[in-house]
N, C-alpha and C. Protein backbone atom coordinates (compact mmCIF):
# COMPACT_ATOMS: atom_id res chain seq x y z
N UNK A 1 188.22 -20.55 247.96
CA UNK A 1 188.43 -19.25 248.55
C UNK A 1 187.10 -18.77 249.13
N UNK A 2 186.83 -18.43 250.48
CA UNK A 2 185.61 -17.74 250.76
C UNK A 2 185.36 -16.44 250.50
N UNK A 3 184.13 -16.25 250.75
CA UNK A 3 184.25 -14.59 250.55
C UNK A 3 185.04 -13.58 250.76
N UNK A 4 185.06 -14.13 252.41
CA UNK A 4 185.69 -12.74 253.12
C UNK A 4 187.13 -12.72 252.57
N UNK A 5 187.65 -13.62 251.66
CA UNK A 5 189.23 -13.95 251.30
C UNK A 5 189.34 -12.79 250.22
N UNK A 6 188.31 -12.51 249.49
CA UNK A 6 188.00 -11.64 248.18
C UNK A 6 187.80 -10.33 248.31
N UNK A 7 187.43 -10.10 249.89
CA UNK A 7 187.15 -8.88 249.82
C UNK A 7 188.33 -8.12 250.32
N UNK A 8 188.92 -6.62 249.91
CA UNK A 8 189.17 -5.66 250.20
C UNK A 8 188.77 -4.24 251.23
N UNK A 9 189.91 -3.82 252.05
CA UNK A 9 189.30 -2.22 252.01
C UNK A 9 189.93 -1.40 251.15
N UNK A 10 189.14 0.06 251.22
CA UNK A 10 189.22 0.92 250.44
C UNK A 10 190.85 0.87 249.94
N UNK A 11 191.52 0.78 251.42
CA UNK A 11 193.17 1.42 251.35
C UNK A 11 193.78 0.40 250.47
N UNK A 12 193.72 -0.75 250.26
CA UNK A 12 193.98 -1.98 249.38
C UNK A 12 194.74 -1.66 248.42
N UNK A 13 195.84 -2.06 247.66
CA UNK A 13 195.99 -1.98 246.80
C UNK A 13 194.93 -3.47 245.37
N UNK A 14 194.99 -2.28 244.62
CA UNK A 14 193.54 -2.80 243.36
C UNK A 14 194.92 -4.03 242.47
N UNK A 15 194.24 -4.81 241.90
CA UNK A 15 195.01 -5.60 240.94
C UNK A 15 194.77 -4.79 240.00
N UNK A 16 196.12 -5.81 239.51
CA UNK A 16 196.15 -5.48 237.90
C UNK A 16 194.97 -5.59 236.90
N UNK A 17 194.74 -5.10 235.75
CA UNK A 17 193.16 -5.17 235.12
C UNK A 17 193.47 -5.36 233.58
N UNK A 18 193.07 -5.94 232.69
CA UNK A 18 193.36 -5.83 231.42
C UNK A 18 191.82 -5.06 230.66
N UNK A 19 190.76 -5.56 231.30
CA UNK A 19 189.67 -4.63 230.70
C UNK A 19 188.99 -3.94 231.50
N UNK A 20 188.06 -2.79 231.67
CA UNK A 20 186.91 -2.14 232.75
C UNK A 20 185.60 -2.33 231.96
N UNK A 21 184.49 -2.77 233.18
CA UNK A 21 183.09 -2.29 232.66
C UNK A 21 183.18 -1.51 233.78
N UNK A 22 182.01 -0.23 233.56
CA UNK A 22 181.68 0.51 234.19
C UNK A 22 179.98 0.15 234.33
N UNK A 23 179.07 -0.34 235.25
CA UNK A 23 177.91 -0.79 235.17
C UNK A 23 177.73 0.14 236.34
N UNK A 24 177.68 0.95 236.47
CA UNK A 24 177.83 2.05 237.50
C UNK A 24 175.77 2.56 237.56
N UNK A 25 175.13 2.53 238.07
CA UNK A 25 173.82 2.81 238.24
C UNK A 25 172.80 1.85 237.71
N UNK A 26 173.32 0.55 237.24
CA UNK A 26 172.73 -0.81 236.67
C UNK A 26 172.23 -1.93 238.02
N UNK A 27 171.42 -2.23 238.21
CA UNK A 27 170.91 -2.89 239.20
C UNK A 27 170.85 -4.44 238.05
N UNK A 28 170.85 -5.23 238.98
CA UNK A 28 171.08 -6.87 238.87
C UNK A 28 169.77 -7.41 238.00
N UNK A 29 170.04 -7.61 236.59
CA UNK A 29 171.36 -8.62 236.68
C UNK A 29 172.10 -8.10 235.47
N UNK A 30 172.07 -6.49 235.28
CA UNK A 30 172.83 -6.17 233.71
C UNK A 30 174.04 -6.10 234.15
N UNK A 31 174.63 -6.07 235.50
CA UNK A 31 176.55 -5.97 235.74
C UNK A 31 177.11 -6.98 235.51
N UNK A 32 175.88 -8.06 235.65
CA UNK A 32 176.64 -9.77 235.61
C UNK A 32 176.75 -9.85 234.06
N UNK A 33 175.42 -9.60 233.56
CA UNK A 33 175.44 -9.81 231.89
C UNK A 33 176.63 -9.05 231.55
N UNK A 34 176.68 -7.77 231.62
CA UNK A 34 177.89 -7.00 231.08
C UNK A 34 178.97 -7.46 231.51
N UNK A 35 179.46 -8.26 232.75
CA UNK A 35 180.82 -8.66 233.25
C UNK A 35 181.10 -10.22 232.28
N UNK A 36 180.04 -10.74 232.08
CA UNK A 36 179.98 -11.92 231.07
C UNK A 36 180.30 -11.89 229.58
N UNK A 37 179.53 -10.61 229.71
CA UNK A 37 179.64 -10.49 228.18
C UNK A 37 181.68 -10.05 227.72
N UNK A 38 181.92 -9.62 228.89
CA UNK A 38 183.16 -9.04 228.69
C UNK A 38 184.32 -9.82 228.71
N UNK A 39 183.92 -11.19 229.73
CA UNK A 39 184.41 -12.02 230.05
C UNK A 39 185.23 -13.44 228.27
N UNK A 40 183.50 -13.03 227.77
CA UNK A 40 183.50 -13.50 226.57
C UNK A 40 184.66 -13.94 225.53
N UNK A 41 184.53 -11.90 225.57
CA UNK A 41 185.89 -11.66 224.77
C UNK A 41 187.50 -11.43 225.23
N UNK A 42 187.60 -11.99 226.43
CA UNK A 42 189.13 -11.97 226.85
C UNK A 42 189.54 -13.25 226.37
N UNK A 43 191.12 -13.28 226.86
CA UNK A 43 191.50 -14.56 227.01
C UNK A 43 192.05 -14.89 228.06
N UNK A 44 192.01 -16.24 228.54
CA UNK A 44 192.26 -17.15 229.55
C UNK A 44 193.24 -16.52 230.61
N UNK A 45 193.50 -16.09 232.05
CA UNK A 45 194.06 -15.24 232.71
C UNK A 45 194.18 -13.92 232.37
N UNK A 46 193.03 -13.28 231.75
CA UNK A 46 193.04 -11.54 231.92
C UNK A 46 191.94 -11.40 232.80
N UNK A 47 192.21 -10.43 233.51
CA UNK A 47 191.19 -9.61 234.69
C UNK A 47 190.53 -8.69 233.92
N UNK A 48 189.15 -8.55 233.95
CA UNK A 48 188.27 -7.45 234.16
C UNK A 48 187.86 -6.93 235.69
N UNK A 49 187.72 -5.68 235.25
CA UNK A 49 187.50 -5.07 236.43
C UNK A 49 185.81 -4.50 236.28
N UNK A 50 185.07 -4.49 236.88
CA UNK A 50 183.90 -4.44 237.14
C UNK A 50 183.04 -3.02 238.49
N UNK A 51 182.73 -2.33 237.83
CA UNK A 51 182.49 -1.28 238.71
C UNK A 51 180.72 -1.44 238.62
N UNK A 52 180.25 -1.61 239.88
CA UNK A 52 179.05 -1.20 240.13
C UNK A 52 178.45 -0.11 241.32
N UNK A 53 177.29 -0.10 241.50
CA UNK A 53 176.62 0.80 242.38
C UNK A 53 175.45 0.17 243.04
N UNK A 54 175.44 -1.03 242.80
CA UNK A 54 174.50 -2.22 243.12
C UNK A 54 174.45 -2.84 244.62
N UNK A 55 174.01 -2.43 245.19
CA UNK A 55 174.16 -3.16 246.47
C UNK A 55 174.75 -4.92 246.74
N UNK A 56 173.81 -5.34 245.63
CA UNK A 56 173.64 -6.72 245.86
C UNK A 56 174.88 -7.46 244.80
N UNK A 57 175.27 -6.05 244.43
CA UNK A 57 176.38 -6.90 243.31
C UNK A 57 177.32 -7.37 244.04
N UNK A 58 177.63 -7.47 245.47
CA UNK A 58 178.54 -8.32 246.01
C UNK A 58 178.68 -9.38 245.63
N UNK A 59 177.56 -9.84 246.29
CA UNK A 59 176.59 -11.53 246.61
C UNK A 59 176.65 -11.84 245.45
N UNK A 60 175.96 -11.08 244.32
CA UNK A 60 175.85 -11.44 242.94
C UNK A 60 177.06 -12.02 242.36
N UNK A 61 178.44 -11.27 242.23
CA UNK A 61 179.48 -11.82 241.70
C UNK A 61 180.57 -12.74 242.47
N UNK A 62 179.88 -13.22 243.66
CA UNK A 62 180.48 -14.31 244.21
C UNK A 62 179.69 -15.25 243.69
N UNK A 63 178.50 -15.66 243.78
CA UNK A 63 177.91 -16.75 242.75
C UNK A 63 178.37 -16.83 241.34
N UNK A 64 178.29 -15.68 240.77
CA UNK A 64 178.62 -15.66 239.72
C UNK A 64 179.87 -16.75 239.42
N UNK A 65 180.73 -16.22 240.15
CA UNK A 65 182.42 -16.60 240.14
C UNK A 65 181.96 -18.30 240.54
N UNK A 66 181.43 -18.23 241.52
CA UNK A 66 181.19 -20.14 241.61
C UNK A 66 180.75 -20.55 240.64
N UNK A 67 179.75 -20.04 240.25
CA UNK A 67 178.90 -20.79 238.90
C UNK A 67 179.66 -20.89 237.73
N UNK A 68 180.63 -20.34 237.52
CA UNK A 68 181.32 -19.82 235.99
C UNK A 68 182.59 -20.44 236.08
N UNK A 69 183.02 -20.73 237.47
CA UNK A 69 184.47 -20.90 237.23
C UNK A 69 185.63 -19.57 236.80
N UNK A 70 185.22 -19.00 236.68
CA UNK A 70 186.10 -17.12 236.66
C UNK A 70 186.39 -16.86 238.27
N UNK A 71 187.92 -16.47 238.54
CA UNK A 71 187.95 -16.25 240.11
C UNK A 71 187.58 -15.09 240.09
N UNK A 72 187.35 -14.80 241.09
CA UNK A 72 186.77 -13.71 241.47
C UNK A 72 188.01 -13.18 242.62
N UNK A 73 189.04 -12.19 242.19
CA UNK A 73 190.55 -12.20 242.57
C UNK A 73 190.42 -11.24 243.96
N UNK A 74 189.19 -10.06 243.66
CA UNK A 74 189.33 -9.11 244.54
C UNK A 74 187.65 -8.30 244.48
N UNK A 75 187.45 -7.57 245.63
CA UNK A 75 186.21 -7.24 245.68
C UNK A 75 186.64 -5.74 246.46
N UNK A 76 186.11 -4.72 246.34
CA UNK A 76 186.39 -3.14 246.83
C UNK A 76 185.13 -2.94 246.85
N UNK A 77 184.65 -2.32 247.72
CA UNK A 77 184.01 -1.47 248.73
C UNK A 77 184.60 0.16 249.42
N UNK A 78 183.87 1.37 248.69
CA UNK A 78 184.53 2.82 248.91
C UNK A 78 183.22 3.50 247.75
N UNK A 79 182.37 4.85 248.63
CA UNK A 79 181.88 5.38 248.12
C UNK A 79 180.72 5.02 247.58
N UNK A 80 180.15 4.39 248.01
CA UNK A 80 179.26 3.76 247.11
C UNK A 80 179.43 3.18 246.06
N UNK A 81 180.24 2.60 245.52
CA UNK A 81 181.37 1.53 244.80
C UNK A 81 180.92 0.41 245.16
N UNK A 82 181.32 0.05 244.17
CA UNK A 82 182.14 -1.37 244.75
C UNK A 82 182.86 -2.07 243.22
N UNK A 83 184.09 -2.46 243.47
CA UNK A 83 184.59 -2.88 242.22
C UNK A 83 185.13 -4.32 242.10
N UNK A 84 184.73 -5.22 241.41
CA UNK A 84 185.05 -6.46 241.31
C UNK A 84 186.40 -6.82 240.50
N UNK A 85 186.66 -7.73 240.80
CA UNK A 85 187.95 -8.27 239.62
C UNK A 85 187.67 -9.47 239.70
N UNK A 86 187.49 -10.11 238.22
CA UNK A 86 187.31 -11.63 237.35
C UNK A 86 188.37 -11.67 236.94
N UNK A 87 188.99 -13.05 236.99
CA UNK A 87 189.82 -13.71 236.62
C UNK A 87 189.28 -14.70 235.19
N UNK A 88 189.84 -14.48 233.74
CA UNK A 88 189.32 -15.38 233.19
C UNK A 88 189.58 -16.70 233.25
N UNK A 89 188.94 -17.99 233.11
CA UNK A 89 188.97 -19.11 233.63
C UNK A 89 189.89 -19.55 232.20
């Protein structure tokens, strides 16, 4: 899946979510740690949803998602937002 496949606009409808971090004013790399750490404790096909304020947390959780094997289902952009959704692997 490429990027641009992941990303969303605002009007989008959001997936479904089984957990939220809120990393909301956390600059890189505590959204990844906290989306990991969260990742941890799910099980196998639950979504977290991931809220940052990070510029770079785009870029960030598309590597992430390559490196980890977690899809990375959806990406939002609105407000200075931006909200991710992991797929657990």
């Amino acid at each position: 899946m490429s990027e641009a496949d992941t990303r969303l606009d605002a009007d989008a409808a959001a997936p479904a979510f089984d957990h939220e971090v809120d990393a909301s004013g956390l600059t890189c790399p505590l959204p990844i740690l906290r989306a990991k750490k969260a990742l941890a404790q799910m099980e196998s096909g639950q979504v977290v949803r991931v809220i940052t304020t990070d510029r770079n947390a785009i870029r960030d959780f598309q590597a992430f998602s390559r490196q980890t094997g977690n899809a990375l289902v959806a990406q939002q952009e609105a407000d200075g937002r931006c909200v991710h959704f992991l797929r657990r692997r």
